[in-house]
N, C-alpha and C. Protein backbone atom coordinates (compact mmCIF):
# COMPACT_ATOMS: atom_id res chain seq x y z
N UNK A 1 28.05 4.09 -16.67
CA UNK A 1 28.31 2.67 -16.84
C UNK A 1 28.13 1.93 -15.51
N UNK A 2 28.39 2.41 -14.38
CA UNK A 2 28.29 2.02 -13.43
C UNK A 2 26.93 1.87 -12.87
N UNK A 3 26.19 2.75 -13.35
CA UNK A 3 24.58 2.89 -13.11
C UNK A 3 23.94 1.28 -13.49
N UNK A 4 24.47 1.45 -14.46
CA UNK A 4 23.70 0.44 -15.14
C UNK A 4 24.15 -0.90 -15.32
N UNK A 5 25.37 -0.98 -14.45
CA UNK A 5 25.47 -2.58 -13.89
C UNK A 5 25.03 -2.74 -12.22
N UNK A 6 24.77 -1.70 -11.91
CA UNK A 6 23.98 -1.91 -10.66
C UNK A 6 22.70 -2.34 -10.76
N UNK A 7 21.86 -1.90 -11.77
CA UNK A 7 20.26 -1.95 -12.29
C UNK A 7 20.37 -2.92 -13.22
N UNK A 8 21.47 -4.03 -14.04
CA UNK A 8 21.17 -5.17 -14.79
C UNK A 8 21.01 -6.09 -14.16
N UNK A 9 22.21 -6.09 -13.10
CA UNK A 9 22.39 -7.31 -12.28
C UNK A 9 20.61 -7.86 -11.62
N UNK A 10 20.18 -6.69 -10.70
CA UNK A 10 18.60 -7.48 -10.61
C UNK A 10 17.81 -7.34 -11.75
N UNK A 11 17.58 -6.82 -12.75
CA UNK A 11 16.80 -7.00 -13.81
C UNK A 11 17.13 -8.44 -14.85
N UNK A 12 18.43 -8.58 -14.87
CA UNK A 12 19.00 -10.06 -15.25
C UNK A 12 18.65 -11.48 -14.53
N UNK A 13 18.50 -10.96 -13.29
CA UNK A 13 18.00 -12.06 -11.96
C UNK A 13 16.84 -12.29 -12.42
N UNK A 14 15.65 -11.13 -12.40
CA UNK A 14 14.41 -10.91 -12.24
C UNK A 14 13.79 -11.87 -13.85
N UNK A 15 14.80 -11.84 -14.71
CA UNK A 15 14.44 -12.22 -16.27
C UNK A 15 14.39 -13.55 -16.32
N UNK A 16 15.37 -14.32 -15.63
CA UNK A 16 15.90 -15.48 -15.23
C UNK A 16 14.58 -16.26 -14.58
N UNK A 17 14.75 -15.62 -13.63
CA UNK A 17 14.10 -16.47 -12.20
C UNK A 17 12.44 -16.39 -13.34
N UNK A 18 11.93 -15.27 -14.10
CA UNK A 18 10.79 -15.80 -14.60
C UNK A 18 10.81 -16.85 -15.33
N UNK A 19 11.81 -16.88 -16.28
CA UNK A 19 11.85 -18.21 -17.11
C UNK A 19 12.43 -19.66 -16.38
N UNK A 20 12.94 -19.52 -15.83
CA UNK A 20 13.46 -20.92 -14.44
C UNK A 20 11.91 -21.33 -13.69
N UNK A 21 11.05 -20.44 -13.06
CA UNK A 21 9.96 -20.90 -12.83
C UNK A 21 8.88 -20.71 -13.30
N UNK A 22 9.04 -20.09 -14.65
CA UNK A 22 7.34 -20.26 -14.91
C UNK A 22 7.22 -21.64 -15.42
N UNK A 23 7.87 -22.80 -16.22
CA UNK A 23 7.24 -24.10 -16.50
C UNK A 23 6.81 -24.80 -15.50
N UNK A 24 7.04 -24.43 -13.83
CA UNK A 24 6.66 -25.17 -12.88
C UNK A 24 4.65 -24.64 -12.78
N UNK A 25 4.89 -23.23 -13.08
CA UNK A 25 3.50 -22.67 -12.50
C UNK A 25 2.62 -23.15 -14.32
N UNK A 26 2.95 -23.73 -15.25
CA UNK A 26 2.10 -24.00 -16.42
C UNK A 26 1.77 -25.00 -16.26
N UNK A 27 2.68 -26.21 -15.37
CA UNK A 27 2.22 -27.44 -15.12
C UNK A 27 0.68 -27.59 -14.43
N UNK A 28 0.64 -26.61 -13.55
CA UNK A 28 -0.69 -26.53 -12.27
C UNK A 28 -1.74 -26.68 -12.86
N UNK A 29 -2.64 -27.69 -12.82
CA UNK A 29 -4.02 -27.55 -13.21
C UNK A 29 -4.86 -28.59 -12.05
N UNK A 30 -5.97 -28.53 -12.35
CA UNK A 30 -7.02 -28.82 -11.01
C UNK A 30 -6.88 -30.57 -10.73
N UNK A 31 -6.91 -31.25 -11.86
CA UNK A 31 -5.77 -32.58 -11.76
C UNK A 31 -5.06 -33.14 -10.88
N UNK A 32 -4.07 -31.92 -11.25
CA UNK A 32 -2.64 -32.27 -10.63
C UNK A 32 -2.42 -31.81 -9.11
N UNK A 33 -4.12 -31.31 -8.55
CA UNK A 33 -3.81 -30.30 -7.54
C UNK A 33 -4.78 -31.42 -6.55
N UNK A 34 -5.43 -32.57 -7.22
CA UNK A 34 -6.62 -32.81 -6.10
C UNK A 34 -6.16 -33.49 -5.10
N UNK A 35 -4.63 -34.47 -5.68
CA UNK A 35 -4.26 -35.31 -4.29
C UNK A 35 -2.94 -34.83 -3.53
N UNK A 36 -2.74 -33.52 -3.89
CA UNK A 36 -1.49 -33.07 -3.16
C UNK A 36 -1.36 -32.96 -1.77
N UNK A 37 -2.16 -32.72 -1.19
CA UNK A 37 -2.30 -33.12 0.47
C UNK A 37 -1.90 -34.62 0.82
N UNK A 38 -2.39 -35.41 0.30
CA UNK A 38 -2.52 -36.76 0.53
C UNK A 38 -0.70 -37.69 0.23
N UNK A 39 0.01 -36.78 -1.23
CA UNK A 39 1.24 -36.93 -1.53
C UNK A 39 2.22 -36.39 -0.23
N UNK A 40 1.97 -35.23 -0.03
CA UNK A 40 2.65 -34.80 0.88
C UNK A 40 2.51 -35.55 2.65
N UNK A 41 1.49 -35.97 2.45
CA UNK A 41 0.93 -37.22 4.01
C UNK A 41 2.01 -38.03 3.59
N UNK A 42 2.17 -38.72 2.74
CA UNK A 42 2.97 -40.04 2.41
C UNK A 42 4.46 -39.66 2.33
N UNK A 43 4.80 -38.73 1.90
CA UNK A 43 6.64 -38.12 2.21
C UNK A 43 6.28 -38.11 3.48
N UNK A 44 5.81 -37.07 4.44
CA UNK A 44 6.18 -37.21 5.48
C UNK A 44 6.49 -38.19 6.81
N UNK A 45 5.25 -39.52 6.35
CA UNK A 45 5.30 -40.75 6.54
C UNK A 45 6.30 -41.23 6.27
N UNK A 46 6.90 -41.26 5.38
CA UNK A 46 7.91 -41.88 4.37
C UNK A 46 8.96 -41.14 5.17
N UNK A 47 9.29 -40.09 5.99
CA UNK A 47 9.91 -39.68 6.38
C UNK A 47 10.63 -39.82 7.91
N UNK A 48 9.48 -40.05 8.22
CA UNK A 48 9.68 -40.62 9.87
C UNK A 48 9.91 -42.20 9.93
N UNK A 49 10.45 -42.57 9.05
CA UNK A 49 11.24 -43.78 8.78
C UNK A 49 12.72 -43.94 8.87
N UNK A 50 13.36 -45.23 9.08
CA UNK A 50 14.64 -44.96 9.21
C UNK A 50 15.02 -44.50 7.27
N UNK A 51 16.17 -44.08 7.25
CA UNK A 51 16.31 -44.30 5.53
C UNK A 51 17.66 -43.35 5.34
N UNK A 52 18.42 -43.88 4.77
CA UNK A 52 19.92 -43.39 4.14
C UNK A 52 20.02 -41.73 3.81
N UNK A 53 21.09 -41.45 3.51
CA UNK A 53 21.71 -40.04 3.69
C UNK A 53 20.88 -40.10 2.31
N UNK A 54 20.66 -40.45 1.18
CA UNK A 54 20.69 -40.84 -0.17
C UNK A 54 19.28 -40.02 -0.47
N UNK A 55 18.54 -41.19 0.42
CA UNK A 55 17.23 -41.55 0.32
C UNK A 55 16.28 -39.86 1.28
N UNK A 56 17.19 -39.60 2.22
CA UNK A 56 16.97 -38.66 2.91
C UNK A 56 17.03 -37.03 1.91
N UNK A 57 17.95 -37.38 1.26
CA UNK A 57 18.19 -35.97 0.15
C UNK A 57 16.49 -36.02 -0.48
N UNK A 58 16.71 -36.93 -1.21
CA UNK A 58 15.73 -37.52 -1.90
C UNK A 58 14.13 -36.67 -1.55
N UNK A 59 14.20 -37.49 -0.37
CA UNK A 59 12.23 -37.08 0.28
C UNK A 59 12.07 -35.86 0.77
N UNK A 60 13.59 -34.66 0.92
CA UNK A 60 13.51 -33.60 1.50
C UNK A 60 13.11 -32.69 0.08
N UNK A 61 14.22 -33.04 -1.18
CA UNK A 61 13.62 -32.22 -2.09
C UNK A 61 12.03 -32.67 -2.67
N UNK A 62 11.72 -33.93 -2.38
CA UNK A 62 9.99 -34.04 -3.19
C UNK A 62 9.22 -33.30 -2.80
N UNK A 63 9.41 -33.66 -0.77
CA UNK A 63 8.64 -33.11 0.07
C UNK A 63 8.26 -31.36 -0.66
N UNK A 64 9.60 -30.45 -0.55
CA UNK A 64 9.81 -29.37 -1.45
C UNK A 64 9.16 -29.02 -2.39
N UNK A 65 9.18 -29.98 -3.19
CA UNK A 65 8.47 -29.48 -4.70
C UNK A 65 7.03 -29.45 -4.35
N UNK A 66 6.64 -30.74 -3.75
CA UNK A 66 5.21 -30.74 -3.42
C UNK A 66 4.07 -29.51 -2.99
N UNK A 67 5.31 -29.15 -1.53
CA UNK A 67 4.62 -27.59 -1.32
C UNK A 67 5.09 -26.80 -2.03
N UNK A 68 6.03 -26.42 -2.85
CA UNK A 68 5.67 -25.36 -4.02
C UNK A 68 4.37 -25.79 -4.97
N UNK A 69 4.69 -26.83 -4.95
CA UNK A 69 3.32 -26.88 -6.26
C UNK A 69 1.73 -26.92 -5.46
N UNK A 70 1.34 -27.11 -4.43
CA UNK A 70 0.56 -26.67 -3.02
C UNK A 70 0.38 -25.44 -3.09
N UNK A 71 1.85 -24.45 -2.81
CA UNK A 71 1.19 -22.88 -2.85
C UNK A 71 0.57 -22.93 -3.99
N UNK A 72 1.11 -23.20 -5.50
CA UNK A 72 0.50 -22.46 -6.72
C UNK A 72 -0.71 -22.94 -6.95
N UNK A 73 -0.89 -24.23 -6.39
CA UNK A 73 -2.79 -24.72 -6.73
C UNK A 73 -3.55 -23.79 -5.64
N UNK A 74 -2.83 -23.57 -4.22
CA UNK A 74 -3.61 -22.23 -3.56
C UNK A 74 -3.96 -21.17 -4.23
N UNK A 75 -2.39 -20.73 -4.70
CA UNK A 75 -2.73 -19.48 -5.90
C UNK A 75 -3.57 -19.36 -7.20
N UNK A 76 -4.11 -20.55 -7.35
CA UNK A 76 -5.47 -20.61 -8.61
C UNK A 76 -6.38 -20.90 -8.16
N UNK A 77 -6.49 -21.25 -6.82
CA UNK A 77 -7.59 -21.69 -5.78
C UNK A 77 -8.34 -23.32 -6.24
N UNK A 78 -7.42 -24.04 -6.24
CA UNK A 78 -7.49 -25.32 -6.78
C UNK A 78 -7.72 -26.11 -5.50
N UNK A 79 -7.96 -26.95 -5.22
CA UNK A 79 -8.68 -27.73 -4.11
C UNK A 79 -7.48 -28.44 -4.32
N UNK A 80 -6.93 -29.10 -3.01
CA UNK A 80 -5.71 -29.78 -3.04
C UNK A 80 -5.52 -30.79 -1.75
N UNK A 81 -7.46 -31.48 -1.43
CA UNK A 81 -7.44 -32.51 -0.87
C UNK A 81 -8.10 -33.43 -1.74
């Protein structure tokens, strides 16, 4: 019994974390991938601005998503200027 709450716990993780991110990697298509350089120019712009604790949460997680969704158009080899 003990075996096998040692070996669920990451196989439970591992089950999870596929279904938590795979709707991010179904979104990716060549589209959605051509101006992501250019999005991510403008957060960071947008960043070196003055701007609230609020607003600051804000552009740190977009910034975030942006380059995740950056690696995965890398990972289909999607052009992403």
């Amino acid at each position: 019994m003990l075996i096998l709450n040692k070996l669920g716990v990451p196989f439970a993780f591992l089950f999870l974390s596929h279904v938590v991110f795979a709707g991010d990697n179904e979104k990716i298509n060549a589209h959605s991938c051509a101006q992501i350089d250019n999005k991510i120019a403008k957060v960071k712009t947008a960043m070196e601005n003055r701007y609230s604790e609020k607003r600051g949460q804000s552009l740190r997680a977009k910034l975030k998503g942006l380059q995740k969704q950056k690696t995965y158009c890398k990972r289909k080899n999607f052009s992403t200027s």
